[in-house]
PDB file of N, CA and C in Angstrom:
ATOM      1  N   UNK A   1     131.837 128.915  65.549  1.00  0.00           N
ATOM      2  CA  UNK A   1     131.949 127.928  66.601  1.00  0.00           C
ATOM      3  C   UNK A   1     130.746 127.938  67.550  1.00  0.00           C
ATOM      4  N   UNK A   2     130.132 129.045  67.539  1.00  0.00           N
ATOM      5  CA  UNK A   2     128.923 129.234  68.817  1.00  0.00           C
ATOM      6  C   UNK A   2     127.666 128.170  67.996  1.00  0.00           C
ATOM      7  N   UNK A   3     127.592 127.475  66.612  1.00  0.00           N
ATOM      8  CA  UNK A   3     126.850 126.909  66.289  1.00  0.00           C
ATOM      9  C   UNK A   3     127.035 125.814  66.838  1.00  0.00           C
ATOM     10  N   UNK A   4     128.232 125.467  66.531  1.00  0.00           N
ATOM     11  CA  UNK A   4     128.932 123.452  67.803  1.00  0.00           C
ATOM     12  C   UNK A   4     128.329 123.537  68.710  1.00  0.00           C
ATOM     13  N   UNK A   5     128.624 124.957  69.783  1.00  0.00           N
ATOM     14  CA  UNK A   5     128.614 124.882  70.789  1.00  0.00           C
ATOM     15  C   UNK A   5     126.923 124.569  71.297  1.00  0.00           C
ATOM     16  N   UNK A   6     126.478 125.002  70.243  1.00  0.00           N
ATOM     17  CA  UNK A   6     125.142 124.819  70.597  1.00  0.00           C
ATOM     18  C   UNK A   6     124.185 123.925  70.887  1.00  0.00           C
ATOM     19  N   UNK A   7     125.199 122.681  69.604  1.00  0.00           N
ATOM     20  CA  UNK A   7     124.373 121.366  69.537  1.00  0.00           C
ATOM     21  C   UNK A   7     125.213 120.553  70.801  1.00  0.00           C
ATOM     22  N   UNK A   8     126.419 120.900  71.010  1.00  0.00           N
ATOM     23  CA  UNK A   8     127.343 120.524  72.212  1.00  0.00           C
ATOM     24  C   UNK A   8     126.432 120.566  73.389  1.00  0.00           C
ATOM     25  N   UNK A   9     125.908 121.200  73.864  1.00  0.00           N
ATOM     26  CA  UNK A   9     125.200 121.962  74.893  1.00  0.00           C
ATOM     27  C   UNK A   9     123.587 120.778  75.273  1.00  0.00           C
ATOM     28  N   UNK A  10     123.129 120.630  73.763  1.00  0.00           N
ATOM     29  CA  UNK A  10     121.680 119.760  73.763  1.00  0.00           C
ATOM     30  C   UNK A  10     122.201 118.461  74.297  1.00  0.00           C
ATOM     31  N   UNK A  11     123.387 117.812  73.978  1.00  0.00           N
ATOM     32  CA  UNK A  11     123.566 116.931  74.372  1.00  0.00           C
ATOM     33  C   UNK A  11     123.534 116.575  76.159  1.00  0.00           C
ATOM     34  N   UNK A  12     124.354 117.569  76.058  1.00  0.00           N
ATOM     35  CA  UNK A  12     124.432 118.035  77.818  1.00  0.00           C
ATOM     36  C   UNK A  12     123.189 117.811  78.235  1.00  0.00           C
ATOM     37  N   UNK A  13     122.083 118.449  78.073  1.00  0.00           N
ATOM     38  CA  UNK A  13     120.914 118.388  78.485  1.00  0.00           C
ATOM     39  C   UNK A  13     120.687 117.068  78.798  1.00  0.00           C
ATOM     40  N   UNK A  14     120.137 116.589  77.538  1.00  0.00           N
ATOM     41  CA  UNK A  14     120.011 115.508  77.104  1.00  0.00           C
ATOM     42  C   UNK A  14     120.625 114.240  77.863  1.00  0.00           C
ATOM     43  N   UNK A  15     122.003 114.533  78.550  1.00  0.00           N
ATOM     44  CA  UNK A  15     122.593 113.147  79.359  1.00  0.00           C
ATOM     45  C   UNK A  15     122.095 113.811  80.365  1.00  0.00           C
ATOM     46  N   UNK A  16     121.618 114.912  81.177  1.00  0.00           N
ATOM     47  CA  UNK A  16     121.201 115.265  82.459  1.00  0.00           C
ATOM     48  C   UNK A  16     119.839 114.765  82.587  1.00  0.00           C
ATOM     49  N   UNK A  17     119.447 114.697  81.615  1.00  0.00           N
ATOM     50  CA  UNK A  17     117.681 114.405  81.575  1.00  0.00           C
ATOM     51  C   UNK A  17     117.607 112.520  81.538  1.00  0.00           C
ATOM     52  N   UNK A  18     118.107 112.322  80.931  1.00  0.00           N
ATOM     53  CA  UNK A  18     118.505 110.610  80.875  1.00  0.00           C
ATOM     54  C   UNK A  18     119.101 110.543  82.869  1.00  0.00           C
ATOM     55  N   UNK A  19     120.392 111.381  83.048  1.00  0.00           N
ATOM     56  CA  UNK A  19     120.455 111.139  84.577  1.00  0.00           C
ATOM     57  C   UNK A  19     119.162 110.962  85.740  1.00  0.00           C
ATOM     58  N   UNK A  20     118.569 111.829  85.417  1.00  0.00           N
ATOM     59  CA  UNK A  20     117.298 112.116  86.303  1.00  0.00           C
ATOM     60  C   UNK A  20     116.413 111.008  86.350  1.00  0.00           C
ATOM     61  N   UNK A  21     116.025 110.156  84.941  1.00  0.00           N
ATOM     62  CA  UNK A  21     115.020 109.411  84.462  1.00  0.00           C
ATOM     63  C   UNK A  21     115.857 108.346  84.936  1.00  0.00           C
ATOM     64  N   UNK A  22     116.966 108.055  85.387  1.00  0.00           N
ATOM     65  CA  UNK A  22     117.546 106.750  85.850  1.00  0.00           C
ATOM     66  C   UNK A  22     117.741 106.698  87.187  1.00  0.00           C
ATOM     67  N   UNK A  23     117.821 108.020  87.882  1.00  0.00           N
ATOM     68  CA  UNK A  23     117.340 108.179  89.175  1.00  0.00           C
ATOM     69  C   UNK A  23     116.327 107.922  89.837  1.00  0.00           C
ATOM     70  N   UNK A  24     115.251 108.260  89.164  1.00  0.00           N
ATOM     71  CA  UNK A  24     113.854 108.394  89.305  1.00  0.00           C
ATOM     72  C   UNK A  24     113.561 106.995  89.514  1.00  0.00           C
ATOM     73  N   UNK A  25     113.694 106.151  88.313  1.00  0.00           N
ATOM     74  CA  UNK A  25     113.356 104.353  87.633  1.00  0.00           C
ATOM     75  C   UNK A  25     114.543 103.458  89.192  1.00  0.00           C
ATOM     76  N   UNK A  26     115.774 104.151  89.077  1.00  0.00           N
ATOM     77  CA  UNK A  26     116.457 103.236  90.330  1.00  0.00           C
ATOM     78  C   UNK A  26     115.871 103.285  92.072  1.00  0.00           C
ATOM     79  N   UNK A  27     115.268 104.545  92.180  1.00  0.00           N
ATOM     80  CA  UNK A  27     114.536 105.099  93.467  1.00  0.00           C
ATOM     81  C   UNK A  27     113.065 104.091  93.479  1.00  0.00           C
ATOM     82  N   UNK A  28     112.585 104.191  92.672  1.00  0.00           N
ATOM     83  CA  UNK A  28     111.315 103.529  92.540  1.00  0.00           C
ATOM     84  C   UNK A  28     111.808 101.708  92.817  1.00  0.00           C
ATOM     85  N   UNK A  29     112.467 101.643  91.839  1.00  0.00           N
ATOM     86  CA  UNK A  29     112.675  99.979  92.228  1.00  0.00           C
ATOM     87  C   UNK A  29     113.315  99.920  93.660  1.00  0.00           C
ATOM     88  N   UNK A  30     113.950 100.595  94.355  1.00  0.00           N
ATOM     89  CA  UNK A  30     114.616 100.410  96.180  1.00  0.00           C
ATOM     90  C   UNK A  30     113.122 100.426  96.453  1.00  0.00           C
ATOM     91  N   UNK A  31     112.306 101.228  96.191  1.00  0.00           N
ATOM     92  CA  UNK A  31     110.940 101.391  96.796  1.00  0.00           C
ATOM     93  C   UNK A  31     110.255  99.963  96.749  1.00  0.00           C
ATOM     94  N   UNK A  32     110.080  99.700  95.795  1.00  0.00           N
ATOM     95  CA  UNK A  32     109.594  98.038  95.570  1.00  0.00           C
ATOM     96  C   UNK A  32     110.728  96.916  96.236  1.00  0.00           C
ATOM     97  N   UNK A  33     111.582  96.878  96.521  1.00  0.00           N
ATOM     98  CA  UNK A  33     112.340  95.872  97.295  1.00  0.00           C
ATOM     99  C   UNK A  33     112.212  95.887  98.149  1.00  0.00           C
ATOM    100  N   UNK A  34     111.537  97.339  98.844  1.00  0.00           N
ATOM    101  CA  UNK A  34     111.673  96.702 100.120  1.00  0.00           C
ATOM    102  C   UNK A  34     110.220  96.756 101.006  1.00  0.00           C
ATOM    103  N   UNK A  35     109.455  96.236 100.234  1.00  0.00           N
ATOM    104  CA  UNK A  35     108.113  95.567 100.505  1.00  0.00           C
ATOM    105  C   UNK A  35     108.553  94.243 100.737  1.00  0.00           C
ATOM    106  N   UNK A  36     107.737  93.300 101.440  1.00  0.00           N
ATOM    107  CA  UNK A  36     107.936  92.123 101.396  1.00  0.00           C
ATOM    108  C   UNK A  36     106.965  91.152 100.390  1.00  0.00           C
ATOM    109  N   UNK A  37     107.752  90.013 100.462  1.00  0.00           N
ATOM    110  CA  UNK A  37     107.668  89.504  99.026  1.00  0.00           C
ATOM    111  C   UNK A  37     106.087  88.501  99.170  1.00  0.00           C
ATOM    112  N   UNK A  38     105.727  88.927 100.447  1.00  0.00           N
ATOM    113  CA  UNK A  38     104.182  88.236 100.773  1.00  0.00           C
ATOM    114  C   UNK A  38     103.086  89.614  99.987  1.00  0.00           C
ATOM    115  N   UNK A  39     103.441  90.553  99.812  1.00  0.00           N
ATOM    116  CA  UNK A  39     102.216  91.567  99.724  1.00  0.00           C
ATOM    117  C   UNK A  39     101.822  91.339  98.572  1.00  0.00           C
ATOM    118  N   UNK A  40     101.602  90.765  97.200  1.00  0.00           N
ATOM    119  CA  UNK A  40     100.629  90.503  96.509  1.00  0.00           C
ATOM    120  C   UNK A  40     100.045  89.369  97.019  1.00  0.00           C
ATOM    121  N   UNK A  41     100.077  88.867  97.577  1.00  0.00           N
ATOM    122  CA  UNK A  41      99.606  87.609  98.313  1.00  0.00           C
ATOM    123  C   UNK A  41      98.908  87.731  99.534  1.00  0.00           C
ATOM    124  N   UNK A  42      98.805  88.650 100.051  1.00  0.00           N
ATOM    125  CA  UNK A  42      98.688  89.563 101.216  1.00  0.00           C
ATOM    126  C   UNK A  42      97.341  90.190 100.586  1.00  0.00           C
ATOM    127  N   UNK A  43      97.427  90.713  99.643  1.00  0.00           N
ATOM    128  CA  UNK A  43      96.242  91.799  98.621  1.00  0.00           C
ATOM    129  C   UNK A  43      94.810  90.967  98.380  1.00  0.00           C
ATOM    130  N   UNK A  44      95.614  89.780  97.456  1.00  0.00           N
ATOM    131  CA  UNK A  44      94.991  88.640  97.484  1.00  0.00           C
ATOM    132  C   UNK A  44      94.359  87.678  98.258  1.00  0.00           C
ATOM    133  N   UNK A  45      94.178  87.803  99.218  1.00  0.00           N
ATOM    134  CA  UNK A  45      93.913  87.210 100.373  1.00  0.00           C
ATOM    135  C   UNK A  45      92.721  88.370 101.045  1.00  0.00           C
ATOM    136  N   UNK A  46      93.207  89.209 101.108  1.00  0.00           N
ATOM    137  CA  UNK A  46      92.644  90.827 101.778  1.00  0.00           C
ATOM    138  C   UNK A  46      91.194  90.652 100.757  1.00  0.00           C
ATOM    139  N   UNK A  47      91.284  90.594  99.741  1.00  0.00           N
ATOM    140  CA  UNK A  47      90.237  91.037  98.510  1.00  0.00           C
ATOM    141  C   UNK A  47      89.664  90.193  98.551  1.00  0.00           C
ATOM    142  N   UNK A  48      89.723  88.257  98.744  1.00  0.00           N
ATOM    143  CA  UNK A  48      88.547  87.339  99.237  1.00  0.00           C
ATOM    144  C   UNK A  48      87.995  87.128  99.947  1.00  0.00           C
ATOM    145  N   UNK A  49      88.656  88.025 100.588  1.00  0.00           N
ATOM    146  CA  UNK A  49      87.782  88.188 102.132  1.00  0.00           C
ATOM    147  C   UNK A  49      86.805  88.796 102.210  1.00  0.00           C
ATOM    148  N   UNK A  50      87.380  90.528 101.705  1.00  0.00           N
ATOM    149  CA  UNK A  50      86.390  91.665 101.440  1.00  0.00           C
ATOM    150  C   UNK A  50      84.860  90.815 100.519  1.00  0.00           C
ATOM    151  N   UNK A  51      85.117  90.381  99.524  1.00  0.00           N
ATOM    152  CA  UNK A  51      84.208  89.800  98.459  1.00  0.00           C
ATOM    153  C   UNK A  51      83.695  88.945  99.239  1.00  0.00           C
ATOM    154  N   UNK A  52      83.689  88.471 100.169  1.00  0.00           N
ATOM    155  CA  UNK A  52      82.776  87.280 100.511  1.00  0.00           C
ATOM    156  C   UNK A  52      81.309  88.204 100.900  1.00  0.00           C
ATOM    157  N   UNK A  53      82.004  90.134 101.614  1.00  0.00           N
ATOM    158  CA  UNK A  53      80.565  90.846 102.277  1.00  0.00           C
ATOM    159  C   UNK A  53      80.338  91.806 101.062  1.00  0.00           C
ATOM    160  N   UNK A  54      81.137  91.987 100.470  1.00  0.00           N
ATOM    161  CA  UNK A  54      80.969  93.255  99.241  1.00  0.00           C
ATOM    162  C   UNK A  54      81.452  92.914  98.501  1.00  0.00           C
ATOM    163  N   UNK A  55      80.668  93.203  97.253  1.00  0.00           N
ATOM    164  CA  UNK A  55      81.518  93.496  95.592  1.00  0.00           C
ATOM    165  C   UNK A  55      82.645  94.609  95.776  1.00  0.00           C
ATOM    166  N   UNK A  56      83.584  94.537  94.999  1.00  0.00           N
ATOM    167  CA  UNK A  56      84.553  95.428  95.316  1.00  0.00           C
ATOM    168  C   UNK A  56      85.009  95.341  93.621  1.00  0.00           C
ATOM    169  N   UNK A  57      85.815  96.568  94.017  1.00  0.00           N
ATOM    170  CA  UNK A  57      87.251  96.387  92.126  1.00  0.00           C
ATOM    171  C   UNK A  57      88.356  96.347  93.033  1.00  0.00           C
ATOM    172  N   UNK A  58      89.086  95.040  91.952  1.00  0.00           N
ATOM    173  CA  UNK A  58      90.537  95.382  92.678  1.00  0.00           C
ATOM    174  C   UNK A  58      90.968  96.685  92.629  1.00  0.00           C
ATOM    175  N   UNK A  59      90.978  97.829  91.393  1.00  0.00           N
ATOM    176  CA  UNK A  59      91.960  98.861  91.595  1.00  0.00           C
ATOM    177  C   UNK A  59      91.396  99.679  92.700  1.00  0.00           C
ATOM    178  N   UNK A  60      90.087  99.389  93.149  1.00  0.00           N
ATOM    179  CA  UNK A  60      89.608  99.939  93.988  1.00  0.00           C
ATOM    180  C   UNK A  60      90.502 100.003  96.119  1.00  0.00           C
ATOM    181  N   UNK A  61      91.440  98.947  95.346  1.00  0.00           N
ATOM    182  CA  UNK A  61      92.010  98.801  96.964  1.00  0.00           C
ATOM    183  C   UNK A  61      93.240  99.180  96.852  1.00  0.00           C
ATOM    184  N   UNK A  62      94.034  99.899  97.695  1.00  0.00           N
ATOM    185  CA  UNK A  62      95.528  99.837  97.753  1.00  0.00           C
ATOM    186  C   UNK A  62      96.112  99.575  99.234  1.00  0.00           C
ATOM    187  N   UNK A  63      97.688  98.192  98.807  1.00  0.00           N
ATOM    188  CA  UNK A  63      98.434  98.295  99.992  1.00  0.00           C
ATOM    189  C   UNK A  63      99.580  98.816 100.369  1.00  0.00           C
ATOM    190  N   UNK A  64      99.955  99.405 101.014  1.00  0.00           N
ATOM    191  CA  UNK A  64     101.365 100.286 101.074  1.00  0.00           C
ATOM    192  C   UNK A  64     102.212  99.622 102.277  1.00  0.00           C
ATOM    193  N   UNK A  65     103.458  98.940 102.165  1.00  0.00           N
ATOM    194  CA  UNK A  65     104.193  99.149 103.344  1.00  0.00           C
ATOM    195  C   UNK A  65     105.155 100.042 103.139  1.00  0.00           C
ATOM    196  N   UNK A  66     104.840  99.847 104.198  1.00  0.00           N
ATOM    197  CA  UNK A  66     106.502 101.109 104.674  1.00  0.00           C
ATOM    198  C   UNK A  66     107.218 101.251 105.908  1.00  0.00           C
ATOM    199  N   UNK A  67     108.441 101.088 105.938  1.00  0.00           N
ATOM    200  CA  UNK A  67     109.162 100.492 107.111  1.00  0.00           C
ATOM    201  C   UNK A  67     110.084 101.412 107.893  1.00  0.00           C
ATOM    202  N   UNK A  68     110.423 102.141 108.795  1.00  0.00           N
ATOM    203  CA  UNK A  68     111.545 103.316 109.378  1.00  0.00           C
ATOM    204  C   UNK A  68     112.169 102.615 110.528  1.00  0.00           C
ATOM    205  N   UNK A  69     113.317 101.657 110.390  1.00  0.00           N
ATOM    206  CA  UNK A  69     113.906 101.688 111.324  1.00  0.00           C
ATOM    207  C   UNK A  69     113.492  99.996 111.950  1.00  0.00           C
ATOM    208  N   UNK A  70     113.037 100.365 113.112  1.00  0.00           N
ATOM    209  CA  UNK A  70     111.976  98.697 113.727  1.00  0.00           C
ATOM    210  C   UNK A  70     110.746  98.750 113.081  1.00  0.00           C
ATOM    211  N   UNK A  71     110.514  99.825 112.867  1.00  0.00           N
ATOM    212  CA  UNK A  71     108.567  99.961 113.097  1.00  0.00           C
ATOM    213  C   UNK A  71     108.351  99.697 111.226  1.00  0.00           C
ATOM    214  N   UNK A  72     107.586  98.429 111.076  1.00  0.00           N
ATOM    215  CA  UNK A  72     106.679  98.721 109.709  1.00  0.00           C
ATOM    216  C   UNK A  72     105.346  98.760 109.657  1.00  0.00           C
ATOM    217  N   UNK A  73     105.177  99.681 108.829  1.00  0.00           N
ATOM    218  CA  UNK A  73     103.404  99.821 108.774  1.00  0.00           C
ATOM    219  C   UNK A  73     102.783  99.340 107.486  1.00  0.00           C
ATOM    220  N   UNK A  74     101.378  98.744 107.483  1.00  0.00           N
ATOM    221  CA  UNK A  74     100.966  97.841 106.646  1.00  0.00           C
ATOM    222  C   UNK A  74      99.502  98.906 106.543  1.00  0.00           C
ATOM    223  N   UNK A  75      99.505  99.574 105.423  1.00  0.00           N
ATOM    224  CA  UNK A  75      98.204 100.299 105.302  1.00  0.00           C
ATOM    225  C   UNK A  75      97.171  99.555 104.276  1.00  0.00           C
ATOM    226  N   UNK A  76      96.493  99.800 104.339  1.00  0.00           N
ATOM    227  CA  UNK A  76      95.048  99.367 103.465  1.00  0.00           C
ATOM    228  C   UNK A  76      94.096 100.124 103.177  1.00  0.00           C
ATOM    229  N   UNK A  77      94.040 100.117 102.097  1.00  0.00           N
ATOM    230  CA  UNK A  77      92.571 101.413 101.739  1.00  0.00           C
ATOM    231  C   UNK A  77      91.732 100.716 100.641  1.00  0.00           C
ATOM    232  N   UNK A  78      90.672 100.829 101.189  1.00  0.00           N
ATOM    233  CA  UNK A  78      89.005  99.907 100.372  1.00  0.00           C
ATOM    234  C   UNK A  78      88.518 100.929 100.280  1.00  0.00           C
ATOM    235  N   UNK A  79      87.763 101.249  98.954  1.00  0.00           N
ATOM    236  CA  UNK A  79      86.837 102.070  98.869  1.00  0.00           C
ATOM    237  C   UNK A  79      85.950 101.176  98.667  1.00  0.00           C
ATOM    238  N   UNK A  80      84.937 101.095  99.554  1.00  0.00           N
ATOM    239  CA  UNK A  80      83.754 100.180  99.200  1.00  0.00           C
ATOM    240  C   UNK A  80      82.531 101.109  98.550  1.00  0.00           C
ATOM    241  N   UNK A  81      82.000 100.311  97.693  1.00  0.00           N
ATOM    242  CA  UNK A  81      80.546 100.542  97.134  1.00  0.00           C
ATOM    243  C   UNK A  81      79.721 101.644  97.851  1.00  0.00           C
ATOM    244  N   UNK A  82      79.192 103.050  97.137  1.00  0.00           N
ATOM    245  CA  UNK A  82      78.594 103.737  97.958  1.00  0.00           C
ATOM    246  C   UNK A  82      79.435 104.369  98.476  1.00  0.00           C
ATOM    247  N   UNK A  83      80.553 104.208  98.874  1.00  0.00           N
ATOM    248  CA  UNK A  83      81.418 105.269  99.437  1.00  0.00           C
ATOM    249  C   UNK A  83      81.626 106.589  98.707  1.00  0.00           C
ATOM    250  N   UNK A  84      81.266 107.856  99.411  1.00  0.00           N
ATOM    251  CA  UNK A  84      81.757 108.675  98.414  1.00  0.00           C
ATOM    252  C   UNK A  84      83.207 109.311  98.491  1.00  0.00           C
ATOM    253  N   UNK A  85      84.206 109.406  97.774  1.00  0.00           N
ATOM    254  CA  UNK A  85      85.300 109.623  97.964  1.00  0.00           C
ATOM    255  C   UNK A  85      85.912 111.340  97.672  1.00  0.00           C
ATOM    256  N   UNK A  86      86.709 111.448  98.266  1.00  0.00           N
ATOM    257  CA  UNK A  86      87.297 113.190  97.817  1.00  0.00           C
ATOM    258  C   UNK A  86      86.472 113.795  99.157  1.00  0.00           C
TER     259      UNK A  86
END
């Protein structure tokens, strides 16, 4: 019987590890809802601007909101050309 029990057991794992990975995937999407639904548009806008004084890469920019309560914050990070980073 300790052989059942064994493959009994992988399964176990196996639905705990599937739990986690659906935790993980459901946490991430609350994370994306609750941006507002202007911020690729927002990015887009940000990046023709930048390009009118500098060449830029898009992956080169990131926007983050993030909201606690009243207060949301709208971050932006450009690495422009020449910048050295790290």
């Amino acid at each position: 019987m300790a052989l059942l029990d064994y493959f009994k057991s992988k399964k176990k794992n196996t639905a705990s590890l599937a739990k986690e990975r659906l935790q993980i995937i459901v946490a991430h999407e609350r994370n994306n809802r609750m941006s507002p639904d202007y911020l690729p548009e927002l990015k887009k806008d940000i990046l023709q601007v930048i390009a009118k004084y500098v060449q830029i890469d898009e992956n080169q920019v990131s926007v983050e909101f993030d909201k606690d309560g009243d207060l949301a914050v709208l971050e932006l990070n450009v690495t422009l050309p020449g910048s050295k980073t790290g």
